[in-house]
Protein backbone atom coordinates (compact mmCIF):
# COMPACT_ATOMS: atom_id res chain seq x y z
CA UNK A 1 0.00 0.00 0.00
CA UNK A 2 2.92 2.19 0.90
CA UNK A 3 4.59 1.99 -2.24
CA UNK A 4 1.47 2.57 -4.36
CA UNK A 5 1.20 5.98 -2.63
CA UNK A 6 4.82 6.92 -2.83
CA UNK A 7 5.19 8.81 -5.69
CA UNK A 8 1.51 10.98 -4.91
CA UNK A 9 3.76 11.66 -0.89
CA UNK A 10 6.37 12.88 -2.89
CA UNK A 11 4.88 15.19 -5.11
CA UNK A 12 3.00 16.78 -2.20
CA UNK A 13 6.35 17.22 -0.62
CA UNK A 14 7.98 18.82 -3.34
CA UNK A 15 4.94 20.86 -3.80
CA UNK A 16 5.06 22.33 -0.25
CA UNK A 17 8.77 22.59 -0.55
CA UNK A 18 8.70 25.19 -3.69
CA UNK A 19 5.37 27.00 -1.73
CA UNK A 20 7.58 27.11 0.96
CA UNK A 21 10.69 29.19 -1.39
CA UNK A 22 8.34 31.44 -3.49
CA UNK A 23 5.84 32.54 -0.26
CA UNK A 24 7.20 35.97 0.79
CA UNK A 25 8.93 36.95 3.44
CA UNK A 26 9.35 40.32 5.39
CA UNK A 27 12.51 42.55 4.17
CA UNK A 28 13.72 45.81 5.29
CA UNK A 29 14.37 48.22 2.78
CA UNK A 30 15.08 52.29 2.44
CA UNK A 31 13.56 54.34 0.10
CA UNK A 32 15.45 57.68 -0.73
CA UNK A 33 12.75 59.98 -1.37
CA UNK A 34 13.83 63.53 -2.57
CA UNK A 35 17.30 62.37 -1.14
CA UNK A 36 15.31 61.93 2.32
CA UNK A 37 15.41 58.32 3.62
CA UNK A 38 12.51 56.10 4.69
CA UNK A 39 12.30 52.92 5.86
CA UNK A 40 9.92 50.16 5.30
CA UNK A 41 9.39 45.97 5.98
CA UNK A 42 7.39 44.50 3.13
CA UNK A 43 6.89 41.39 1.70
CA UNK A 44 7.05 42.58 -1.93
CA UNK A 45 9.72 42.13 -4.29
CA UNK A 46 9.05 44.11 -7.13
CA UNK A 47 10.66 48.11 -6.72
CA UNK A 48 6.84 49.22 -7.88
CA UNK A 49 5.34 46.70 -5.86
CA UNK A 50 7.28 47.92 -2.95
CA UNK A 51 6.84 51.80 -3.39
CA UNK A 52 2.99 51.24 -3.58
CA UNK A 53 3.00 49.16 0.20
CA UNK A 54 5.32 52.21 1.36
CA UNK A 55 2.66 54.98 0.03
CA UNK A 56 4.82 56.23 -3.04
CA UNK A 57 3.24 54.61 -6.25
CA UNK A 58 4.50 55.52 -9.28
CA UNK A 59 3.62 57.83 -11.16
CA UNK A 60 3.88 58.96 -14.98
CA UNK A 61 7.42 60.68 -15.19
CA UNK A 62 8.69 59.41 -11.79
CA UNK A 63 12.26 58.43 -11.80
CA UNK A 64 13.15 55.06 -10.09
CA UNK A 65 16.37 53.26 -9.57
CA UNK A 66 16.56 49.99 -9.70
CA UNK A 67 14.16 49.56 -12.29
CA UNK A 68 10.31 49.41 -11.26
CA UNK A 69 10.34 45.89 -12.59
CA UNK A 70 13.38 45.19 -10.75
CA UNK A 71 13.52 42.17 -7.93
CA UNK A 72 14.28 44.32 -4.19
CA UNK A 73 16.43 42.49 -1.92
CA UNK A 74 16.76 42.54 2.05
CA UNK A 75 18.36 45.68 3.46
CA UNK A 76 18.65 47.37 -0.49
CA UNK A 77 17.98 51.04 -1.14
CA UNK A 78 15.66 52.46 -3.31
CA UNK A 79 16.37 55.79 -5.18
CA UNK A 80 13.10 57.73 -5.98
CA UNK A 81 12.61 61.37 -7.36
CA UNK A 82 9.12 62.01 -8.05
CA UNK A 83 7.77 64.35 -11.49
CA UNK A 84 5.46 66.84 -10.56
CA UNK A 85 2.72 68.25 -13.12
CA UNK A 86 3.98 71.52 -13.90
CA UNK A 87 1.85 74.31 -16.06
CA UNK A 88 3.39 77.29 -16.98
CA UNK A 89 1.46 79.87 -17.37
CA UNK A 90 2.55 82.70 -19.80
CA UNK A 91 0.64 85.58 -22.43
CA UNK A 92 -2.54 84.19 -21.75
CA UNK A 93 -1.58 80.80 -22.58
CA UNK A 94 -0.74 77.19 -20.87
CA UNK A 95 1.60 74.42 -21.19
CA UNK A 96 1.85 71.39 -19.15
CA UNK A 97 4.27 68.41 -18.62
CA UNK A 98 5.91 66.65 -15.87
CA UNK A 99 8.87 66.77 -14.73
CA UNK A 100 11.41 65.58 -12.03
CA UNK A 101 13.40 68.83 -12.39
CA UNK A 102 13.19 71.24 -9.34
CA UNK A 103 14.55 74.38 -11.10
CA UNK A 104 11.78 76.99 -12.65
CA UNK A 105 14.69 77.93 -15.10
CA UNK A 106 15.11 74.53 -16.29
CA UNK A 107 11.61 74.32 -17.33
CA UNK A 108 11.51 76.98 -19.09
CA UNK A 109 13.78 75.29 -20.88
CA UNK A 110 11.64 72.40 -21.69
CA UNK A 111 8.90 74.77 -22.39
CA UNK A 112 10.96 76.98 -24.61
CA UNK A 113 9.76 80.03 -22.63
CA UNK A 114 12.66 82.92 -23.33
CA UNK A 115 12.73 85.43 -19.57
CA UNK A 116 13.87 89.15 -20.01
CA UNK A 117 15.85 90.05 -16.41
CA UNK A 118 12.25 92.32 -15.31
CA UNK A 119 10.17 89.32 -15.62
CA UNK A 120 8.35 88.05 -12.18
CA UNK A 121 8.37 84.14 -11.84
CA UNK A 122 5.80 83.19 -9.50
CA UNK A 123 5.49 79.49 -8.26
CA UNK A 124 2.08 78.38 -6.89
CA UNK A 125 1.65 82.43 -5.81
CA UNK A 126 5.26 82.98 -4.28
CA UNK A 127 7.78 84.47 -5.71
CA UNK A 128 10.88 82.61 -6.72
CA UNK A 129 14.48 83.34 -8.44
CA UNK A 130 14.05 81.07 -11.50
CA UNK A 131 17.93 79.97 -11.18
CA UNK A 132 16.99 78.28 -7.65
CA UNK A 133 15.03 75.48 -6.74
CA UNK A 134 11.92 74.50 -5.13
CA UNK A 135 10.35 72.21 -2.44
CA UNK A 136 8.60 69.08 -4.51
CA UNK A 137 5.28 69.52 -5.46
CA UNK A 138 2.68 66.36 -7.11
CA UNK A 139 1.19 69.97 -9.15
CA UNK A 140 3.02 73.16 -9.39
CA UNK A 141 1.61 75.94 -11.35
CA UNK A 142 4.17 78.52 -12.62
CA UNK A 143 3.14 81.70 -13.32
CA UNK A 144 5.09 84.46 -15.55
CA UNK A 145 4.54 88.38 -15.24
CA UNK A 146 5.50 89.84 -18.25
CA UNK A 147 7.00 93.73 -17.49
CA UNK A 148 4.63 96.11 -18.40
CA UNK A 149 5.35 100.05 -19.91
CA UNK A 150 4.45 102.77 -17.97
CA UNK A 151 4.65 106.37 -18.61
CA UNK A 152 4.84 108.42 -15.12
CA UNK A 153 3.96 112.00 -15.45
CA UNK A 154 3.82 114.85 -12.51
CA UNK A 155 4.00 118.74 -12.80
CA UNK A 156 5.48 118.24 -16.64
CA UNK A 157 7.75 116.02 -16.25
CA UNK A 158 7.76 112.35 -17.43
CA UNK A 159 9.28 109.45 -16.73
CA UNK A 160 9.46 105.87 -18.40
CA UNK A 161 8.96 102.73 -16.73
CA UNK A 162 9.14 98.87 -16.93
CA UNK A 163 7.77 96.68 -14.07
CA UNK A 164 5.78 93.09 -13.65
CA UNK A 165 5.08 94.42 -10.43
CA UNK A 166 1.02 93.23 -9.56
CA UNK A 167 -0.56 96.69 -9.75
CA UNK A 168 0.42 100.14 -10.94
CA UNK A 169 1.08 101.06 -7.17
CA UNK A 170 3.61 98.49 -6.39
CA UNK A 171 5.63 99.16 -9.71
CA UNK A 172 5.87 102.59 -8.89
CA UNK A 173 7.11 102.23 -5.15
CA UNK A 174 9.65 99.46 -6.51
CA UNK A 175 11.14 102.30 -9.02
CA UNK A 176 11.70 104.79 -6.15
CA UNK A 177 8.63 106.72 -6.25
CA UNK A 178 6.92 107.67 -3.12
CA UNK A 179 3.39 108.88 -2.95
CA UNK A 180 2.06 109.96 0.33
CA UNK A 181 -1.53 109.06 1.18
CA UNK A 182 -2.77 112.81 -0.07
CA UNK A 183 -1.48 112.42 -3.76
CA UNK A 184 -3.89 111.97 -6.13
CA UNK A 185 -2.62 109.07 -9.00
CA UNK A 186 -5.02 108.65 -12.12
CA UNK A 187 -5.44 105.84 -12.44
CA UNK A 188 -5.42 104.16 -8.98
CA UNK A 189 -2.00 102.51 -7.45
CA UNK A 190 -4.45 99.35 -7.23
CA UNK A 191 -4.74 99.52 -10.96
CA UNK A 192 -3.48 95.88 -12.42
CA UNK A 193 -0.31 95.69 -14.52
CA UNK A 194 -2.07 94.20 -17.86
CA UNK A 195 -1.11 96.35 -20.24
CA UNK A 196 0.32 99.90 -20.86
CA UNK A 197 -0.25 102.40 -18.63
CA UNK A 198 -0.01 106.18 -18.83
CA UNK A 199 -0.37 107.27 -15.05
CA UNK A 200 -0.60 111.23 -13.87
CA UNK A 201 0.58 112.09 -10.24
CA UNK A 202 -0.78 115.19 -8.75
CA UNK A 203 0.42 115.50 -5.06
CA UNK A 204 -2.98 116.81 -3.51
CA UNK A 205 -4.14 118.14 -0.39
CA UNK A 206 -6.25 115.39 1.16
CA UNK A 207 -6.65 113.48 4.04
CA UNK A 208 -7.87 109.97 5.13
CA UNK A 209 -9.91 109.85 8.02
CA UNK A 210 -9.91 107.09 10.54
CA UNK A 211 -13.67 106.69 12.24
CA UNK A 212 -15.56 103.30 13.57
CA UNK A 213 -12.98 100.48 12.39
CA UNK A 214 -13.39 102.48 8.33
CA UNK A 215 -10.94 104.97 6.36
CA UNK A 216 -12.29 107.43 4.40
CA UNK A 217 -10.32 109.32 1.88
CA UNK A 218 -11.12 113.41 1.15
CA UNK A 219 -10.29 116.31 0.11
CA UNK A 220 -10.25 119.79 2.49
CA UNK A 221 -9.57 122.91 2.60
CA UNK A 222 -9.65 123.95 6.53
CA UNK A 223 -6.25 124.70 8.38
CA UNK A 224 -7.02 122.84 11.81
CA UNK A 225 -7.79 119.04 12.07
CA UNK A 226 -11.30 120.32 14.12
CA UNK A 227 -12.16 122.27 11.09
CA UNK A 228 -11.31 119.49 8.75
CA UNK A 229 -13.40 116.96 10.81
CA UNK A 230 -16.37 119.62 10.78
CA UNK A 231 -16.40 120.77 7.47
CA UNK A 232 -16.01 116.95 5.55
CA UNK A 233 -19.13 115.66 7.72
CA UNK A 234 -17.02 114.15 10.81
CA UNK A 235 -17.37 116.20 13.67
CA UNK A 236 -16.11 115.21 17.46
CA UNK A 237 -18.88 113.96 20.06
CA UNK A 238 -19.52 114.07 23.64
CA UNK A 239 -15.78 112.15 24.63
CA UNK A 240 -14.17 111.26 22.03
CA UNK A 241 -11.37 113.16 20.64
CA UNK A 242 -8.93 112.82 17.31
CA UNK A 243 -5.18 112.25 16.67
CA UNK A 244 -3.52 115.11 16.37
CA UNK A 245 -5.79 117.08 18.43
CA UNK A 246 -8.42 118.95 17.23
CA UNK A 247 -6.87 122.39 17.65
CA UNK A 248 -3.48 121.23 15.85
CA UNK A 249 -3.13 121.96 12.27
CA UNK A 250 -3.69 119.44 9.08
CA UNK A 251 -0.65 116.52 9.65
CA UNK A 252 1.53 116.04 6.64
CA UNK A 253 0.62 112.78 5.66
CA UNK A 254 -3.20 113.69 5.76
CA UNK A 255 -4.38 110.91 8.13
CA UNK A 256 -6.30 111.46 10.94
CA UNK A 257 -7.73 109.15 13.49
CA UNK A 258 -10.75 109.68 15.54
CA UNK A 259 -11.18 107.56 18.75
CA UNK A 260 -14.65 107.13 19.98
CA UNK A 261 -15.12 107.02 23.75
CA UNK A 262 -17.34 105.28 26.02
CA UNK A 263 -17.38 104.73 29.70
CA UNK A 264 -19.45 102.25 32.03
CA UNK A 265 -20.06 101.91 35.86
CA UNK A 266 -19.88 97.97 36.75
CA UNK A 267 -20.44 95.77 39.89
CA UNK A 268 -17.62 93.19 40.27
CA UNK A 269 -17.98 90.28 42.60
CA UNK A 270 -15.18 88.23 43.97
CA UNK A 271 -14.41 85.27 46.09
CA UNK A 272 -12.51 85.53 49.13
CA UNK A 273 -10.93 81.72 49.32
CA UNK A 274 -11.53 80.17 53.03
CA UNK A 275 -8.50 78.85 54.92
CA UNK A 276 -8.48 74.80 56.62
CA UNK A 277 -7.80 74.12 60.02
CA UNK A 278 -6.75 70.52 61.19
CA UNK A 279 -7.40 69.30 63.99
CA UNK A 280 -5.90 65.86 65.79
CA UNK A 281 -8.05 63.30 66.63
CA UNK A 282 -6.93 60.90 68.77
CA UNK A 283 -9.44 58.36 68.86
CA UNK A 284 -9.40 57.84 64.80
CA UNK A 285 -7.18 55.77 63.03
CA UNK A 286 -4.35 57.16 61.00
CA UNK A 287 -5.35 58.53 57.07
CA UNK A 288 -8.99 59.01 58.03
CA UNK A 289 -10.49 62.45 58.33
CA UNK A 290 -13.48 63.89 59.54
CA UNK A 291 -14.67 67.26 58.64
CA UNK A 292 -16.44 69.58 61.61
CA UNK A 293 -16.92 72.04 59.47
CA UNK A 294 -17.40 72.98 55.86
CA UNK A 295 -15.82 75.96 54.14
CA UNK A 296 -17.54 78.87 52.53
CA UNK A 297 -15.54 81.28 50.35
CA UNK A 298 -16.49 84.74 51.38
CA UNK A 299 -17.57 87.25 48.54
CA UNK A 300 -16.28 90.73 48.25
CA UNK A 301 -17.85 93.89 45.61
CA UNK A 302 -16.15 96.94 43.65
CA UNK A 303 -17.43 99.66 42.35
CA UNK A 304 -15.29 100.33 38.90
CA UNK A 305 -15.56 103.02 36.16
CA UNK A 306 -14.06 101.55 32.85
CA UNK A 307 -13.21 103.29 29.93
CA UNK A 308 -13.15 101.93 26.26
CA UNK A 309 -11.38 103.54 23.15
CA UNK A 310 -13.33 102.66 19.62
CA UNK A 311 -14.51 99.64 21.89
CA UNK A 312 -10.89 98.51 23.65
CA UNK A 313 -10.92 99.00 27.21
CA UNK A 314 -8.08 101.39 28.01
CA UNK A 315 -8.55 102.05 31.63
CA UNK A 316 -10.14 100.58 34.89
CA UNK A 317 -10.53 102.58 38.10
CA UNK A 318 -12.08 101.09 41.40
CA UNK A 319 -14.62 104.23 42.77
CA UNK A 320 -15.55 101.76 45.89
CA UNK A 321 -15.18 98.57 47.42
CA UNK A 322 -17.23 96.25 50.36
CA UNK A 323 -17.46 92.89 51.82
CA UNK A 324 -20.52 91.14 50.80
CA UNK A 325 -19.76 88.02 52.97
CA UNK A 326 -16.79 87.37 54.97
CA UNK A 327 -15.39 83.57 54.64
CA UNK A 328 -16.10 80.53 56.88
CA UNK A 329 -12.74 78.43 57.73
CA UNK A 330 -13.05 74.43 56.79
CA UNK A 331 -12.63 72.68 59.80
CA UNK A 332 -10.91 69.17 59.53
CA UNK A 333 -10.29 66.28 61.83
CA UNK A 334 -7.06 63.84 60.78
CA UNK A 335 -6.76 60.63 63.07
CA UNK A 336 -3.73 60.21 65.23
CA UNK A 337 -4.50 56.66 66.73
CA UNK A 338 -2.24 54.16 65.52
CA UNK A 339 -3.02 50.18 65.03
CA UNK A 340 -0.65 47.34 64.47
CA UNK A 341 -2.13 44.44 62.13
CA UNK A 342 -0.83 41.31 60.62
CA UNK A 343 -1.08 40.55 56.90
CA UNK A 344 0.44 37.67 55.12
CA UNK A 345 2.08 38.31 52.08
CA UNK A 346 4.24 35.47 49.69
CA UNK A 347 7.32 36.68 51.43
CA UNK A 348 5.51 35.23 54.87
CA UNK A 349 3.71 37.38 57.31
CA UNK A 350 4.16 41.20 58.07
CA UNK A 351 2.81 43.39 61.13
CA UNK A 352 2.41 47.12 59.71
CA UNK A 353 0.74 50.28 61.40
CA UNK A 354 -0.22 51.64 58.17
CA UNK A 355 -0.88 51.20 54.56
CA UNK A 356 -0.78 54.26 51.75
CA UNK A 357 -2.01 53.21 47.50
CA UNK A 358 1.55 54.83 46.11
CA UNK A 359 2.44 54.80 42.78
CA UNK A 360 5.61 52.91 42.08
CA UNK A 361 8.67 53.32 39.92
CA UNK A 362 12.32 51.95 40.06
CA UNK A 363 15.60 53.57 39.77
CA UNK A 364 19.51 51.63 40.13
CA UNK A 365 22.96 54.07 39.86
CA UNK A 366 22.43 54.56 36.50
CA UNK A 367 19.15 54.16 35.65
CA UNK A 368 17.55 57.73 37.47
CA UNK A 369 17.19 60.03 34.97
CA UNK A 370 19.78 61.60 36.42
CA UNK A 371 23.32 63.22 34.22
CA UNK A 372 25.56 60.42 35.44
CA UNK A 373 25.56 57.41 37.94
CA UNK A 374 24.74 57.48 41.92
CA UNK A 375 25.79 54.45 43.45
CA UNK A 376 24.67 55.58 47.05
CA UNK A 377 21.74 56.91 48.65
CA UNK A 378 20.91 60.10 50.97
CA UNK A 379 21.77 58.28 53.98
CA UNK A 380 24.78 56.32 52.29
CA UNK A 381 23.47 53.26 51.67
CA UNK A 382 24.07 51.07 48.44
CA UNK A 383 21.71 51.36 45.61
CA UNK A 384 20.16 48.21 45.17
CA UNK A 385 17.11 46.18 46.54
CA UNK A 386 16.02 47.08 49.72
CA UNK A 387 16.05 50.64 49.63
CA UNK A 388 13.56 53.34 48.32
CA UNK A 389 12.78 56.68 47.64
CA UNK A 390 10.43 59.30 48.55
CA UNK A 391 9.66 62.79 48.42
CA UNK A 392 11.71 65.35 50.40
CA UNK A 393 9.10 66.16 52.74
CA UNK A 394 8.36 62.47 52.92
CA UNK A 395 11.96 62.03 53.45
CA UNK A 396 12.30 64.61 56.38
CA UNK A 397 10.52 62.69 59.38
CA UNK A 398 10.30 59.71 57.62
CA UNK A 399 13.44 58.43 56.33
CA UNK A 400 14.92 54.82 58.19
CA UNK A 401 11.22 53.80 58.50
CA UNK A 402 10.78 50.37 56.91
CA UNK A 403 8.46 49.83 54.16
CA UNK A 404 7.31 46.44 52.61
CA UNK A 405 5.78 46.19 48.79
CA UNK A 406 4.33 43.50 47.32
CA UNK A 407 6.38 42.31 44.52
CA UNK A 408 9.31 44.01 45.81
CA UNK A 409 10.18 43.06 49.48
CA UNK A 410 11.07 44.94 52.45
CA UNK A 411 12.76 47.83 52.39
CA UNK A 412 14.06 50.90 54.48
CA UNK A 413 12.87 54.45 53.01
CA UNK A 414 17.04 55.78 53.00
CA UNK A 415 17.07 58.17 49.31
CA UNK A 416 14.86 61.08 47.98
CA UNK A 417 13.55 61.39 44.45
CA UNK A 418 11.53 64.38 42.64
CA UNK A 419 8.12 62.47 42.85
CA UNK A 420 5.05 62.63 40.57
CA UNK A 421 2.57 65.85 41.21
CA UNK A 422 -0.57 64.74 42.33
CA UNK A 423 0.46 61.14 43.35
CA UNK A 424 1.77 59.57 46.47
CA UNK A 425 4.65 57.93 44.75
CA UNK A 426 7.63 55.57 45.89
CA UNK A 427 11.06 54.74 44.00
CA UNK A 428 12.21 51.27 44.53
CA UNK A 429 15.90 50.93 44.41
CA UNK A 430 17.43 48.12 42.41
CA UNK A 431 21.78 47.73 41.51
CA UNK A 432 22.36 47.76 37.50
CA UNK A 433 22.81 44.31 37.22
CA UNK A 434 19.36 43.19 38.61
CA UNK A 435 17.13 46.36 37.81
CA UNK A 436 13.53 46.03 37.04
CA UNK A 437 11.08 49.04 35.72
CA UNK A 438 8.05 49.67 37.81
CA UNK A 439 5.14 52.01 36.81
CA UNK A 440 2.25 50.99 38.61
CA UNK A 441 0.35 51.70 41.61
CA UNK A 442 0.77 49.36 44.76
CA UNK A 443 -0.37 49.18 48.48
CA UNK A 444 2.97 50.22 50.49
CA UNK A 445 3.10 48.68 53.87
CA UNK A 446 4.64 50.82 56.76
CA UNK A 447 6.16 48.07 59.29
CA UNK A 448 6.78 47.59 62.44
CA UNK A 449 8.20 48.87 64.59
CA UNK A 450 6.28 51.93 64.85
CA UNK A 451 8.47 55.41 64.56
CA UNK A 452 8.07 58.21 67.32
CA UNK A 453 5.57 60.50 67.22
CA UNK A 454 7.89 63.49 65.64
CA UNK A 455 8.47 61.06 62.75
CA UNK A 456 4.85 60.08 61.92
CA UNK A 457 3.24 62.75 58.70
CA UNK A 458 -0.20 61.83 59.82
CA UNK A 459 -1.23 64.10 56.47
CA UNK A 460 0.63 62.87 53.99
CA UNK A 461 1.59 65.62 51.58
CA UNK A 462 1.81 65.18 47.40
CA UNK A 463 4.60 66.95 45.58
């Protein structure tokens, strides 16, 4: 029967051998994307196939080396530079292509697109020197601002002009000329650069007025800023006054601000925060409180007159103050009475006067977070099992008391650590050779025998 079924056993063995060379296995492999590394693991073997599980599939115009068809081998690197879709956009027209190129200059190249040196190259809305480079983009549009004529003319005299500055306005501050907010320029400094301008400055007498958040621009012919105000439909009311004053004469520059002014009378309440007294209690156990009395916050009132400037408060002044409600102290009870009981733990049975939940960590000489190695504690001791740390004002009555924590042992509280805030925390000391991280919270036993009095924190304070 056996051999009638050999040759059927072998096939299926030969079959499972080849699955067993062909089936995938993980590989780690670095792809250099825009000369920036990344790492992946895959199971693919193909450079395309791998590039699509790491999240770059190619794309038309991509450049990849190896080869996309190429077999990927453990721990190879993969070079990849990725074409954008660029569209340049130039005399009303577009072209579009890809390109792996980085370089506006270069393509313009590919475009055939000739520059003159007062051409403005502007790459999706910024900017750029065509001779540099720029960050990868999957589409970039390019943009090209031909320079545009303009004829500048001002009391007779004329001046010629060639700028692919945005607007009329901007060309004319880039070629050194300064118009101050009164000049009058026909047509406006927001006037697009499209086509061929003939602009006429006349420097004017005007002024812009500042009012309620607006600016409104106007001619006048009054000497004073009051006169201005009054005679262009924007006199001063009840408080509120202008910048300069209304008495000085027209500023230079035409503007003038007027700040409206308000005022308000309002009630403020605040709480007065109640202080806790502790009492002892002798007849209650350690860590259990009882509260005599609750607190009440007391409550206090002003009287202030605030001031607002086109609606910013500017000033605040307190015209009276009182005492609504004075506060009521909290008054709490802490237990002072201290009990021994037994509890067995695997390490055998304990007797302990008090138990605390602390969170736990672990430290050793070189593992503390700190910039080099302690070997000893506070007191001197060896760090290694057996000893922990607290906080400082832990530490202060309480250090040489013995401690035991399950999982850990017993131990004598002889360092001092920073702590957590908001936690009752202990560090348990290990050496380097046998350390062990803790971050949980445990039940810390306080053994026998019991400290003095002067060494007991019967409030236990957190960091």
């Amino acid at each position: 029967m056996l051999k009638k079924h050999l040759p059927i056993l072998i096939g299926i063995g030969l079959a499972i051998a080849i699955l067993l060379l062909i089936l995938p296995g993980q590989q780690t492999v670095t792809i250099l994307v825009e000369g920036q590394p990344v790492e992946v693991t895959t199971s693919a073997r193909r450079v395309a196939d791998v590039l699509a599980d790491a999240g770059f599939p190619l794309n038309q115009g991509d450049e990849v080396s190896p080869g996309p068809n190429s077999i990927v081998r453990n721990g190879e690197t993969i070079s990849l530079t990725q074409a954008s879709l660029v569209s340049i956009h130039v005399n009303g027209e577009t072209e579009t292509f890809t390109s792996t190129e980085r370089s506006p200059g270069l393509w313009f190249e590919q475009a055939g697109v000739i520059l003159s040196e007062e051409d403005r190259i502007l790459v999706n809305g910024q900017q750029v020197d065509p001779a540099g480079k720029v960050p990868y983009s999957a589409r970039i549009s390019v943009e090209v601002r031909r320079a545009v004529k303009i004829s500048l003319t001002r009391a007779g005299e004329t001046w010629q002009i060639s700028s692919s500055a945005p607007t009329l306005g901007r060309a004319l501050w880039d070629a050194g000329f300064l118009l101050t907010p009164s000049d009058l320029l026909t047509p406006s400094p927001e006037t697009p650069l499209e086509q061929e301008i003939n602009a006429v400055w006349v420097p004017g007498k005007q002024i812009r007025v500042e009012v309620d958040g607006e600016i409104f621009s106007t001619a006048t012919s009054a000497g004073t800023v009051g006169e201005a105000l009054a005679q262009t439909g924007f006199p001063l009311q009840g408080l509120d006054y202008s910048i300069p004053a209304e008495e000085a004469p027209l500023p230079a520059d035409g503007a003038i601000q007027i700040v409206r002014v308000t005022e308000e009378v309002v009630i403020i309440e605040e709480t007065i925060p109640f202080q806790t007294q502790f009492q002892l209690l002798e007849d209650v156990e350690i860590d259990n409180y009882k509260v005599s009395q609750l607190g009440q916050v007391g409550i206090t009132a002003k009287r202030e007159r605030v001031r607002y400037e086109d609606g910013a408060e500017v000033s605040r002044i307190v015209e009276d103050q009182w005492v609504l409600r004075e506060p009521v102290d909290r008054i709490e009870g802490y237990g002072t009475k201290i009990v021994v009981r037994t509890e067995m733990t695997p390490d055998g049975p304990i007797e302990y006067w008090r138990k605390v939940s602390m969170y736990a960590t672990s430290y050793s000489p070189c593992n503390s977070a700190a910039d080099r190695c302690y070997p000893y504690t506070s007191i001197g001791l060896p760090v290694e099992r057996g000893v922990v740390a607290v906080i400082y004002d832990w530490y202060i009555p309480m250090g040489n008391h013995t401690v035991y924590v399950p999982g850990y042992g017993h131990a004598i509280i002889a360092d001092v650590g920073g702590g957590i805030p908001g936690r009752h925390w202990i560090d348990l000391g290990y050496s380097d050779e046998d350390y062990v991280p803790w971050a949980q919270w445990v039940t810390v036993y306080f053994t026998t025998p019991i400290p003095p009095a002067h060494e007991i924190l019967y409030v236990l304070p957190y960091k």
